[in-house]
Protein backbone atom coordinates (compact mmCIF):
# COMPACT_ATOMS: atom_id res chain seq x y z
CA UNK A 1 0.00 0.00 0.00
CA UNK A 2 1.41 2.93 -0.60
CA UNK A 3 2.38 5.82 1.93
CA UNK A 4 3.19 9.29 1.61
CA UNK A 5 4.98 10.92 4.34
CA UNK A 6 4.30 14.51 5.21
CA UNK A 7 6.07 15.03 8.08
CA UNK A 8 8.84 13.09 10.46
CA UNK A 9 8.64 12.46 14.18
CA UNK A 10 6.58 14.96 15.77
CA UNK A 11 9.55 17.81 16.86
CA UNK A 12 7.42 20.63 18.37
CA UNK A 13 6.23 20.24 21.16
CA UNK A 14 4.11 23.34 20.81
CA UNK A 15 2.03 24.43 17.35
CA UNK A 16 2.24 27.86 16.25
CA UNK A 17 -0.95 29.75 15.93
CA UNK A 18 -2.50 31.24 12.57
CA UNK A 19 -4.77 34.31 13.58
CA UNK A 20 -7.35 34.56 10.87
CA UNK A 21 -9.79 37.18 10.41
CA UNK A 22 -12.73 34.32 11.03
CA UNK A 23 -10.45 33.14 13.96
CA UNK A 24 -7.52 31.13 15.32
CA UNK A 25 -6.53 28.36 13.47
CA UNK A 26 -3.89 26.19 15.16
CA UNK A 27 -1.55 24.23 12.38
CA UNK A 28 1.99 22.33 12.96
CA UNK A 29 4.98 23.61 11.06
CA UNK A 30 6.28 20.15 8.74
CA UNK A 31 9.98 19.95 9.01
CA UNK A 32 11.48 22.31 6.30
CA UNK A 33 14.35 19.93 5.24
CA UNK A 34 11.67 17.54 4.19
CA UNK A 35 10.27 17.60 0.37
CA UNK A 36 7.34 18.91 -0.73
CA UNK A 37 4.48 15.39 -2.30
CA UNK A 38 3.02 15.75 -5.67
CA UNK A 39 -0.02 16.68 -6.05
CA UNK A 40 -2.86 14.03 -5.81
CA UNK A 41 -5.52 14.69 -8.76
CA UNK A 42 -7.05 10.99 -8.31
CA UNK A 43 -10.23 11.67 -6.55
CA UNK A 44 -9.91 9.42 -3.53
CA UNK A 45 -12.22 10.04 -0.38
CA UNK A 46 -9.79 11.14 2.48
CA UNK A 47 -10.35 11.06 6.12
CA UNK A 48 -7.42 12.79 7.83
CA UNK A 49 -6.73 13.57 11.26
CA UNK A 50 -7.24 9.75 12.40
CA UNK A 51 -5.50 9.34 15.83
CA UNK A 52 -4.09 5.90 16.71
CA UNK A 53 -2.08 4.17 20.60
CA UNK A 54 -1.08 0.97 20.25
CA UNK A 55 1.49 -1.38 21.18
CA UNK A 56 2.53 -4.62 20.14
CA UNK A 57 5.83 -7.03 20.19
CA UNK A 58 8.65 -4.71 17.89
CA UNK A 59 8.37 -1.29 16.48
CA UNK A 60 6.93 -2.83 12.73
CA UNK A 61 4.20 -4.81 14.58
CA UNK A 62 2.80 -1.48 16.53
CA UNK A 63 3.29 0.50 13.37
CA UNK A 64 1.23 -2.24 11.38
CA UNK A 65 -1.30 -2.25 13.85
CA UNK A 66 -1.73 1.29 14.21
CA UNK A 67 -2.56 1.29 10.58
CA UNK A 68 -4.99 -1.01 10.51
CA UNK A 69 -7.11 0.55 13.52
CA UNK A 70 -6.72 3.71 11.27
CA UNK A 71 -8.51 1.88 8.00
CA UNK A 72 -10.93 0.57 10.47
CA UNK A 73 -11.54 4.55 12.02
CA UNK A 74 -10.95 6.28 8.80
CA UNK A 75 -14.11 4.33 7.00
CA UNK A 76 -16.40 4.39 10.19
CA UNK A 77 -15.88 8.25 9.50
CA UNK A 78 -15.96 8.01 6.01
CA UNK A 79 -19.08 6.23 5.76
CA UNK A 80 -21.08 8.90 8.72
CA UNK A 81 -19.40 11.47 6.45
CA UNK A 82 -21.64 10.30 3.67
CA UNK A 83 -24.97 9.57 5.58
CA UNK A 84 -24.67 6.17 5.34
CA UNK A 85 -25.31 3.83 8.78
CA UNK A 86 -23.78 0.08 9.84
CA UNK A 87 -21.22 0.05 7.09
CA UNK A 88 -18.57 -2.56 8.49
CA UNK A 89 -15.68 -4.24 6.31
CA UNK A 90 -12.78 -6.96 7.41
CA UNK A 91 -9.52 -5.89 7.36
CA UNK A 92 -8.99 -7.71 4.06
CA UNK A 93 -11.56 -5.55 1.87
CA UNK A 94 -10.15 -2.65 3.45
CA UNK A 95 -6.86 -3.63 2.28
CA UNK A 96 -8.37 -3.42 -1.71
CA UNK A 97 -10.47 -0.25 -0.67
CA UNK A 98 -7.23 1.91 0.31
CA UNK A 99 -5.51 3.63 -1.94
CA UNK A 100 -2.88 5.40 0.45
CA UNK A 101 -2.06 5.95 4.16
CA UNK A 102 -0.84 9.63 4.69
CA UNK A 103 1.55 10.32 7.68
CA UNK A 104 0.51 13.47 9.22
CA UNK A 105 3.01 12.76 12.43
CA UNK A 106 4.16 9.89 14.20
CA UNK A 107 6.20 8.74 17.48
CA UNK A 108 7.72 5.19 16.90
CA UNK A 109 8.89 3.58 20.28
CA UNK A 110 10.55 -0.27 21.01
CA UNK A 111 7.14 -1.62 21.57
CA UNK A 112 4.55 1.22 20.81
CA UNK A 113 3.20 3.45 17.76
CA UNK A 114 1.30 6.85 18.96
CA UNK A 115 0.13 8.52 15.30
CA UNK A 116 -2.19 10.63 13.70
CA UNK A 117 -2.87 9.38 10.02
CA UNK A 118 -4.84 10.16 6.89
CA UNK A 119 -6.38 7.47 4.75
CA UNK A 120 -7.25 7.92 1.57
CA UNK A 121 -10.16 5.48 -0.01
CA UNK A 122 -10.54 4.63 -3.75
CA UNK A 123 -13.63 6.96 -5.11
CA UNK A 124 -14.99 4.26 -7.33
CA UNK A 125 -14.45 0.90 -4.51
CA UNK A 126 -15.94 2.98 -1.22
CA UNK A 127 -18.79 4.71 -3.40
CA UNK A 128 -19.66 1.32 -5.00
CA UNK A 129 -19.63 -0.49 -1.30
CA UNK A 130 -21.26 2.59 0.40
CA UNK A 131 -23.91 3.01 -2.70
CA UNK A 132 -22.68 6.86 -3.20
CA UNK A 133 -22.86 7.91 -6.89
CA UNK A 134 -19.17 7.83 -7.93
CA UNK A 135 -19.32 10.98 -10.19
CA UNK A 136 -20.36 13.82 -7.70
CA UNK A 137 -21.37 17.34 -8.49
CA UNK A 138 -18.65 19.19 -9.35
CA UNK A 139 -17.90 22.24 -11.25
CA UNK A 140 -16.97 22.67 -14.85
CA UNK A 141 -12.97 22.65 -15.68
CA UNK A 142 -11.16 25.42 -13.87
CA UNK A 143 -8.19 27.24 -14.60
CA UNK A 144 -6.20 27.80 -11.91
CA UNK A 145 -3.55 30.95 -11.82
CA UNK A 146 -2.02 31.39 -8.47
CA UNK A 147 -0.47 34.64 -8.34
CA UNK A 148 1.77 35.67 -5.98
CA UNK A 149 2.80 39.29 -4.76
CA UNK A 150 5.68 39.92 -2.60
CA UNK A 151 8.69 42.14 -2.78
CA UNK A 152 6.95 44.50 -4.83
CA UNK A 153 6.38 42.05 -7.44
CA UNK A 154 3.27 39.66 -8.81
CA UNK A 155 4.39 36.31 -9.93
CA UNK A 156 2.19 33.24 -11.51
CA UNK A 157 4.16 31.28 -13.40
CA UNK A 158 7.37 32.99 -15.00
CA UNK A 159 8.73 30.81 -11.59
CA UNK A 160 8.18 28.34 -9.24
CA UNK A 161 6.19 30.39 -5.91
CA UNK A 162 5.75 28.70 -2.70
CA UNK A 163 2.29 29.38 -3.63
CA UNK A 164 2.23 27.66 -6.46
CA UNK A 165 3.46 24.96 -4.27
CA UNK A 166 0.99 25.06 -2.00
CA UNK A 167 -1.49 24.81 -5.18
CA UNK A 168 0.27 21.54 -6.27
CA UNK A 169 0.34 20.06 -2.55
CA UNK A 170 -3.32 20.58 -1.86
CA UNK A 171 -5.30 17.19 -2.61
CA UNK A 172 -8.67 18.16 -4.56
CA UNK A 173 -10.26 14.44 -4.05
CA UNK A 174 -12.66 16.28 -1.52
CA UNK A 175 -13.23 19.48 -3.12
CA UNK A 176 -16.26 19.91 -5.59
CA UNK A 177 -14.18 22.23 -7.59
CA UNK A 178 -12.12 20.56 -10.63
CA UNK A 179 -9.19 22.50 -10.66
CA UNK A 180 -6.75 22.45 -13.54
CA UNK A 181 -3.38 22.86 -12.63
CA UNK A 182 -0.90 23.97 -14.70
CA UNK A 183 2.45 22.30 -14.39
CA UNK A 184 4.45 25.09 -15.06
CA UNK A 185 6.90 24.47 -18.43
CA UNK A 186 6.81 25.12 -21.49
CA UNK A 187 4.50 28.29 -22.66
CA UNK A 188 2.61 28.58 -19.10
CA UNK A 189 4.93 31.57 -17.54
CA UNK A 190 3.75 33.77 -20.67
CA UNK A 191 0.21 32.95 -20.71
CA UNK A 192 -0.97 32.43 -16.80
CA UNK A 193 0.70 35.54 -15.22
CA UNK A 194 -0.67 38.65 -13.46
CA UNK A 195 -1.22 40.31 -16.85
CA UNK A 196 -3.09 37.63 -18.42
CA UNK A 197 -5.53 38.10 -15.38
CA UNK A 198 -5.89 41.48 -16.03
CA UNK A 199 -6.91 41.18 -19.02
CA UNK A 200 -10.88 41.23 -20.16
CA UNK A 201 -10.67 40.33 -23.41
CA UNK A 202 -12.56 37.08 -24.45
CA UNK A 203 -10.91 36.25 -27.63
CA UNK A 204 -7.60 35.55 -25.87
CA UNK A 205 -9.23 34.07 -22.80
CA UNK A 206 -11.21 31.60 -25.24
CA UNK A 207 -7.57 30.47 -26.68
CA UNK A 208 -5.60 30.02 -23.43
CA UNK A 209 -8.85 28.24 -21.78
CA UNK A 210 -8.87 26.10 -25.13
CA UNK A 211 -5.14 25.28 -25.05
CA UNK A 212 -5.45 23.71 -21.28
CA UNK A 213 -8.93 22.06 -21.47
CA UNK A 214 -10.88 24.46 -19.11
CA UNK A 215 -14.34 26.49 -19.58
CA UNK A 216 -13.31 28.83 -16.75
CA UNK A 217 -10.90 30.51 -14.81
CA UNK A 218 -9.83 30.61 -10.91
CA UNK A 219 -6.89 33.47 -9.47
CA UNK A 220 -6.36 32.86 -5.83
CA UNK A 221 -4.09 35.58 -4.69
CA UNK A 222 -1.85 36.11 -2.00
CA UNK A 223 -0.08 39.12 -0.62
CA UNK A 224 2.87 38.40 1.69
CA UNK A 225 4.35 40.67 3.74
CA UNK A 226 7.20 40.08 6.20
CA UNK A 227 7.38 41.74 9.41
CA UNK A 228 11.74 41.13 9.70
CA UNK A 229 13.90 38.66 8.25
CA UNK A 230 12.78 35.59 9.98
CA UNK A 231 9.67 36.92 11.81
CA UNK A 232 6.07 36.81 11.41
CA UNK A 233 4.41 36.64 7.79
CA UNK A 234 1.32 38.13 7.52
CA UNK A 235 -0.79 36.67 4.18
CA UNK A 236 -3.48 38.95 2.40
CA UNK A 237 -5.45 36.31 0.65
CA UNK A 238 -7.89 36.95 -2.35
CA UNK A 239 -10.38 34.11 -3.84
CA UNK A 240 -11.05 35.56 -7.86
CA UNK A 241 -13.07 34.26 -10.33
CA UNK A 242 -13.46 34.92 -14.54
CA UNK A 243 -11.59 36.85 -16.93
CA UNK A 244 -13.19 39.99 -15.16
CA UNK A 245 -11.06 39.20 -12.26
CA UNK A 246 -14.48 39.34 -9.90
CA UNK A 247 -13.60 39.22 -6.11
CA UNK A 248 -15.38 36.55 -4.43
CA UNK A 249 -13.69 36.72 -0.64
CA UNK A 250 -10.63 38.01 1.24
CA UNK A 251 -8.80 37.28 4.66
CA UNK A 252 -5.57 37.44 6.69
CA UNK A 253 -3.49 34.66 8.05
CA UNK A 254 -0.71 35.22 10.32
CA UNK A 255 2.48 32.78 11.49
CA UNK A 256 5.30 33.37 13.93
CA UNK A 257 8.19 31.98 12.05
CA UNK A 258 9.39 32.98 8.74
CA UNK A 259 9.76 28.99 8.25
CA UNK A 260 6.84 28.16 8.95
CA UNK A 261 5.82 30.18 5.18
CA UNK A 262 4.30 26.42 4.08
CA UNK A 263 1.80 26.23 6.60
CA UNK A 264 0.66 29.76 6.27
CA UNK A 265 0.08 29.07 2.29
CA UNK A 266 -1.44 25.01 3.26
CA UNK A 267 -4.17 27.01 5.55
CA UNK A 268 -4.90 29.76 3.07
CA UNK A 269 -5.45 26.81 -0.16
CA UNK A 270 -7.63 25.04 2.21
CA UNK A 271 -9.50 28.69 3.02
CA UNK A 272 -9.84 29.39 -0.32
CA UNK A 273 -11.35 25.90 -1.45
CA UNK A 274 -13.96 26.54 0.78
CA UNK A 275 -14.72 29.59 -0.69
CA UNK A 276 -14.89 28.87 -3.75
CA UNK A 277 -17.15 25.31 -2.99
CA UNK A 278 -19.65 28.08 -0.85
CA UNK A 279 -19.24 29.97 -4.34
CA UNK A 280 -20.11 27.11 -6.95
CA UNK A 281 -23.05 26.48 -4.04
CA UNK A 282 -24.23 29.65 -4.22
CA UNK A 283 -24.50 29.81 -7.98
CA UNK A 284 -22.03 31.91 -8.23
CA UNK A 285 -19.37 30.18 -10.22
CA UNK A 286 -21.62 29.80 -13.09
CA UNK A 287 -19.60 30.17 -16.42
CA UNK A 288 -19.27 33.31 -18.51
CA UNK A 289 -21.46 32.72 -21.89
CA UNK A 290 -18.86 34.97 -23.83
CA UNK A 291 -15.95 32.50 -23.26
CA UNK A 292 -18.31 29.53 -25.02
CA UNK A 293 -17.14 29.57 -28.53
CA UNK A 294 -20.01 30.42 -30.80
CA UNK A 295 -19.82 29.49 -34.59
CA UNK A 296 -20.82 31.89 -36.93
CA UNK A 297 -23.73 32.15 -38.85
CA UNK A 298 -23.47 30.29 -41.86
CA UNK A 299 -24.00 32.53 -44.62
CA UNK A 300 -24.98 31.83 -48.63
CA UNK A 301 -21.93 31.21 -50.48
CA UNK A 302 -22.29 31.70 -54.45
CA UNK A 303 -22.86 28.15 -55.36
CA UNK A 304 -26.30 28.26 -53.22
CA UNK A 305 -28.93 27.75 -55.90
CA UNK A 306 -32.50 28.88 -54.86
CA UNK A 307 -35.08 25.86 -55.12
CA UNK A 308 -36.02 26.22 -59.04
CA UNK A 309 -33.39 27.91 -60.26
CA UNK A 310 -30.96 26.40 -63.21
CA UNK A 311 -27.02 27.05 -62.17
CA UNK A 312 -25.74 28.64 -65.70
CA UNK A 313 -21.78 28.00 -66.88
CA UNK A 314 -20.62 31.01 -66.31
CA UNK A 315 -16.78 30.23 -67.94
CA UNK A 316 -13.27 30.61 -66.17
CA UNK A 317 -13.44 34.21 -66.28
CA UNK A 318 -16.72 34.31 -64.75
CA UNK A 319 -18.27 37.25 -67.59
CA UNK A 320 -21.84 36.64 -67.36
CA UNK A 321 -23.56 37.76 -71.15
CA UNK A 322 -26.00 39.92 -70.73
CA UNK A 323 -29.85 39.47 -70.47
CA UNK A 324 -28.92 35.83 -70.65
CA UNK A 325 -29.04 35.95 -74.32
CA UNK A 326 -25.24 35.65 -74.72
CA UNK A 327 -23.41 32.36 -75.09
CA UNK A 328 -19.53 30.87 -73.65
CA UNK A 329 -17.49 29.80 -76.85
CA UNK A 330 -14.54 27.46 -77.03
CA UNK A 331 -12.28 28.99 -79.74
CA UNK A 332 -8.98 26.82 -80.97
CA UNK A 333 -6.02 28.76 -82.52
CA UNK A 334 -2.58 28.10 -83.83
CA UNK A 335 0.19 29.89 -81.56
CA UNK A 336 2.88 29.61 -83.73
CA UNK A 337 4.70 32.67 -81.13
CA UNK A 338 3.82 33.85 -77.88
CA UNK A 339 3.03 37.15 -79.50
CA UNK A 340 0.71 35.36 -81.49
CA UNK A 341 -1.42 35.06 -78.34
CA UNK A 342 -1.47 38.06 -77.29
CA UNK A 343 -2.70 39.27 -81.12
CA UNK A 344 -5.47 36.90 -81.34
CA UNK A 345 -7.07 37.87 -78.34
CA UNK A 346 -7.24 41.61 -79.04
CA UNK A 347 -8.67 40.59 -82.62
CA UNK A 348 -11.18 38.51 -80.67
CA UNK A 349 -12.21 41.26 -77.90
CA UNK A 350 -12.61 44.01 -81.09
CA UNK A 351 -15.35 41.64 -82.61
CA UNK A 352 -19.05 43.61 -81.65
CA UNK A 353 -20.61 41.24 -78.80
CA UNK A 354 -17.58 39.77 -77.35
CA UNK A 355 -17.33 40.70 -73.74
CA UNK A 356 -13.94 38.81 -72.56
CA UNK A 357 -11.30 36.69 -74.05
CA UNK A 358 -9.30 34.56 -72.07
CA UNK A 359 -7.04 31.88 -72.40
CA UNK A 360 -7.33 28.70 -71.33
CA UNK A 361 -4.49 26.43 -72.57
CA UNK A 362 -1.37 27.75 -73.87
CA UNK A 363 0.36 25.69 -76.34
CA UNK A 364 3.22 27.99 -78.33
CA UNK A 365 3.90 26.22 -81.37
CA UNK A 366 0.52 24.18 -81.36
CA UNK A 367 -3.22 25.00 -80.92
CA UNK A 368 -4.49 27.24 -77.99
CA UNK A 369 -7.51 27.12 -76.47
CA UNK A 370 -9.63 30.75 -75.18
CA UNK A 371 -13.17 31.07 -73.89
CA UNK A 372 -15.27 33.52 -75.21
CA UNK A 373 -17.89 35.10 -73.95
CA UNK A 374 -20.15 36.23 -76.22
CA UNK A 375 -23.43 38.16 -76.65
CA UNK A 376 -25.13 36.28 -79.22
CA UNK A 377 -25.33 32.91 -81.10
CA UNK A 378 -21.83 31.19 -81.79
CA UNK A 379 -23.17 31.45 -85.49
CA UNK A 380 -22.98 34.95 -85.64
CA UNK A 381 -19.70 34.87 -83.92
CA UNK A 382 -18.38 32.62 -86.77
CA UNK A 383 -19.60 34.77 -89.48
CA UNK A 384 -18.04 37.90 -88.03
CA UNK A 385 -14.93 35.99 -87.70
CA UNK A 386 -15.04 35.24 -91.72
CA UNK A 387 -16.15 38.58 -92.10
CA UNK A 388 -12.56 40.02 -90.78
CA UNK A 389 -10.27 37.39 -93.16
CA UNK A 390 -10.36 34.75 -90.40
CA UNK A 391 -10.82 30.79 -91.83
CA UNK A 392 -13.72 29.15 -89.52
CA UNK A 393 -14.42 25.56 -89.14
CA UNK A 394 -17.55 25.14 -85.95
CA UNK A 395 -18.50 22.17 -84.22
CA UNK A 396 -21.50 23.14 -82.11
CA UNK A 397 -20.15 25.75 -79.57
CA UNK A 398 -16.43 24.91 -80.46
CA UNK A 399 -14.64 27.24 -83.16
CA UNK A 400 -11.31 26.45 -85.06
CA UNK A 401 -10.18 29.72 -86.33
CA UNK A 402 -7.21 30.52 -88.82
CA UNK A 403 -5.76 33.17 -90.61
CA UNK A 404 -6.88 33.06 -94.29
CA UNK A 405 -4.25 31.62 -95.94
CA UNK A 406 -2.27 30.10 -92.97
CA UNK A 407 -1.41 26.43 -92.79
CA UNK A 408 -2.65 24.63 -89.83
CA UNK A 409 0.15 22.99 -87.44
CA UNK A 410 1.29 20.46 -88.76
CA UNK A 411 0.08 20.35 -92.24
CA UNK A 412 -3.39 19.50 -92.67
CA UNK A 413 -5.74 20.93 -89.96
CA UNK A 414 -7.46 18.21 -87.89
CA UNK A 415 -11.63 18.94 -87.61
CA UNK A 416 -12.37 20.69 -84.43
CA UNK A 417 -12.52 19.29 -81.17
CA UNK A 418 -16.08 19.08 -79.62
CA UNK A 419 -15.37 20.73 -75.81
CA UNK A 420 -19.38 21.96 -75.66
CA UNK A 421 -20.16 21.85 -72.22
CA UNK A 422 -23.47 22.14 -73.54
């Protein structure tokens, strides 16, 4: 099973006091040599503050005692914790039900093991057993900017903050809030800093929420102020809410030692969890409508045809004849030169009727292809064609033109292509 120590054998003899502005809160100060857990995201149920006196025949038999009264304690208060009477397990079923043993202090002797413990129960085992719905209420995804201001200066995550720390400590398995918690590489010191808070904007606030998987955001704040090197701290903490920065609650905490910094900050993330469960309670954690991405309102595009209508070819140049008398003709020319091009389409767009002349396939030193667009019948086309020396060979909408005279590529000229999209 596995156990996560949080502090070593109990050292002070006396706890230092927090004065809070709701009262005194009384917290021991965890040995500051000692590192600081990960933070547990898993969900379990935990019972903390389970005391345990027993004795037995060596150290390791006491100890394993004492942790099985604890399992025993922690789900008798577990199960009143959830309104649920008579709930009894052996020791075995508790063994698959716990998912870790936390060490809040402990005094190890030859013969004897005096602790106080934490147990933590798996959220899907103990609310299958107990009959508890496994997926509580909880709030939509929350991002979580801890900002810290001392020194003159507000830091989120450009750095790693002892109250940032205290952020990644804290164990949300009880809390009704789902807090996402930044780890703190890569791009998170230039998007989750005191400027980024400040900031109203929703089109930003829709792409950093986006980028970590939230629908809203959380900025607990602390103010620290030291009274001497080594003295008291005094915290100024401040639970936020949205990307209007909206004040939701404030207090002071107070602690003796200028070690004892990591309880201060453990008291105020517990303080502020409970404000902002009262909040989401109190409907007033509901999410801001302008941070939902809303898809725009799809428009007509120009290839929406009205119920009855025809769609009409309108060419590669788009020219549209007129009064929808006019017609699109495929004209074929030899391009002996690239000049050549260029000549045949200004002797095409002098024609009366023709509106554009474009072309489509360039072949210099074979036969190009232009479309024509053309106010009239392809017929009349052709005969003012022959009318200005031009040789004309038509096959439906498709027009072989030559200079009178001129020999076709390649010798003979082969009969004209049908390319009628008609």
């Amino acid at each position: 099973m596995p156990i996560r120590r949080y502090s070593r054998v109990f050292e002070f003899a006396a706890a230092l006091a927090l004065a809070a502005t709701g009262g005194l809160v009384i917290a021991q100060v965890d040995d500051p040599d000692q590192g600081l857990a990960a933070a547990d995201s898993s969900g379990s149920f935990e019972v903390g503050g389970v005391d345990v006196d027993v004795t037995g025949k060596s150290a390791d038999a006491a100890r394993f005692a004492g942790w099985r009264i604890a399992q025993r304690k922690g789900w008798q208060l577990l199960a009143q914790r959830l309104g649920v009477t008579g709930a009894t397990l052996s020791d075995g079923a508790l063994d698959g039900v716990v998912s870790g043993i936390v060490v809040e202090n402990e005094q190890i002797g030859p013969n004897r093991y005096i602790a106080r413990l934490g147990i933590f129960f798996s959220r899907a085992k103990a609310g299958a057993i107990l009959g508890v719905p496994v997926g509580a209420t909880r709030s939509a995804p929350m991002l979580t900017i801890p900002i810290e201001v001392g020194g003159g200066t507000a830091t989120g995550f450009e750095r790693k903050t002892a109250w940032v720390e205290a952020w990644t400590r804290y164990r949300t398995g009880n809390s009704a809030i789902d807090y996402v918690r930044p780890s703190g590489t890569g791009a998170d010191g230039m998007l989750l800093n005191l400027g980024q808070t400040a900031r109203p904007g929703r089109g930003w606030w829709r792409v950093v929420l986006d980028q970590y998987g939230a629908n809203d955001i959380l900025v607990p704040k602390v103010t620290l102020r030291r009274e001497w090197p080594g003295g008291p701290i005094i915290g100024q903490f401040e639970a936020r809410h949205g990307p209007d920065n909206r004040l939701l609650t404030q207090f002071s905490l107070r602690v003796d030692r200028g070690d004892a910094l990591a309880v201060l900050l453990d008291a105020g993330v517990k303080r502020i969890d409970d404000s902002y469960q009262a909040a989401l309670r109190a409907g007033m954690l509901a999410g801001d409508p302008s941070l939902t991405f809303v898809a725009p309102v799809a428009t007509p595009t120009p290839t929406d045809t009205p119920t009855g209508v025809v769609p009409v070819d309108l060419g590669i140049d788009g020219a549209t004849p007129p009064g929808g008398t006019g017609s699109v003709i495929t004209v074929q020319v030899d391009t002996p030169t690239a000049s050549s091009v260029t000549s045949t389409e200004n002797a095409l767009k002098v024609v009366p009727g023709v509106r554009s002349a474009v072309t489509t396939s360039l072949a210099i030193g074979g036969v190009s292809v232009l479309r024509v667009a053309f106010d009239g019948d392809p017929t009349v086309l052709r005969s003012a064609l022959e009318a200005r020396g031009w040789s004309v060979g038509a096959s439906g909408s498709t027009l072989r033109i030559r200079r009178s005279g001129q020999p076709s590529q390649g010798g003979q000229a082969p009969p004209p292509a049908d390319n009628s999209t008609g």
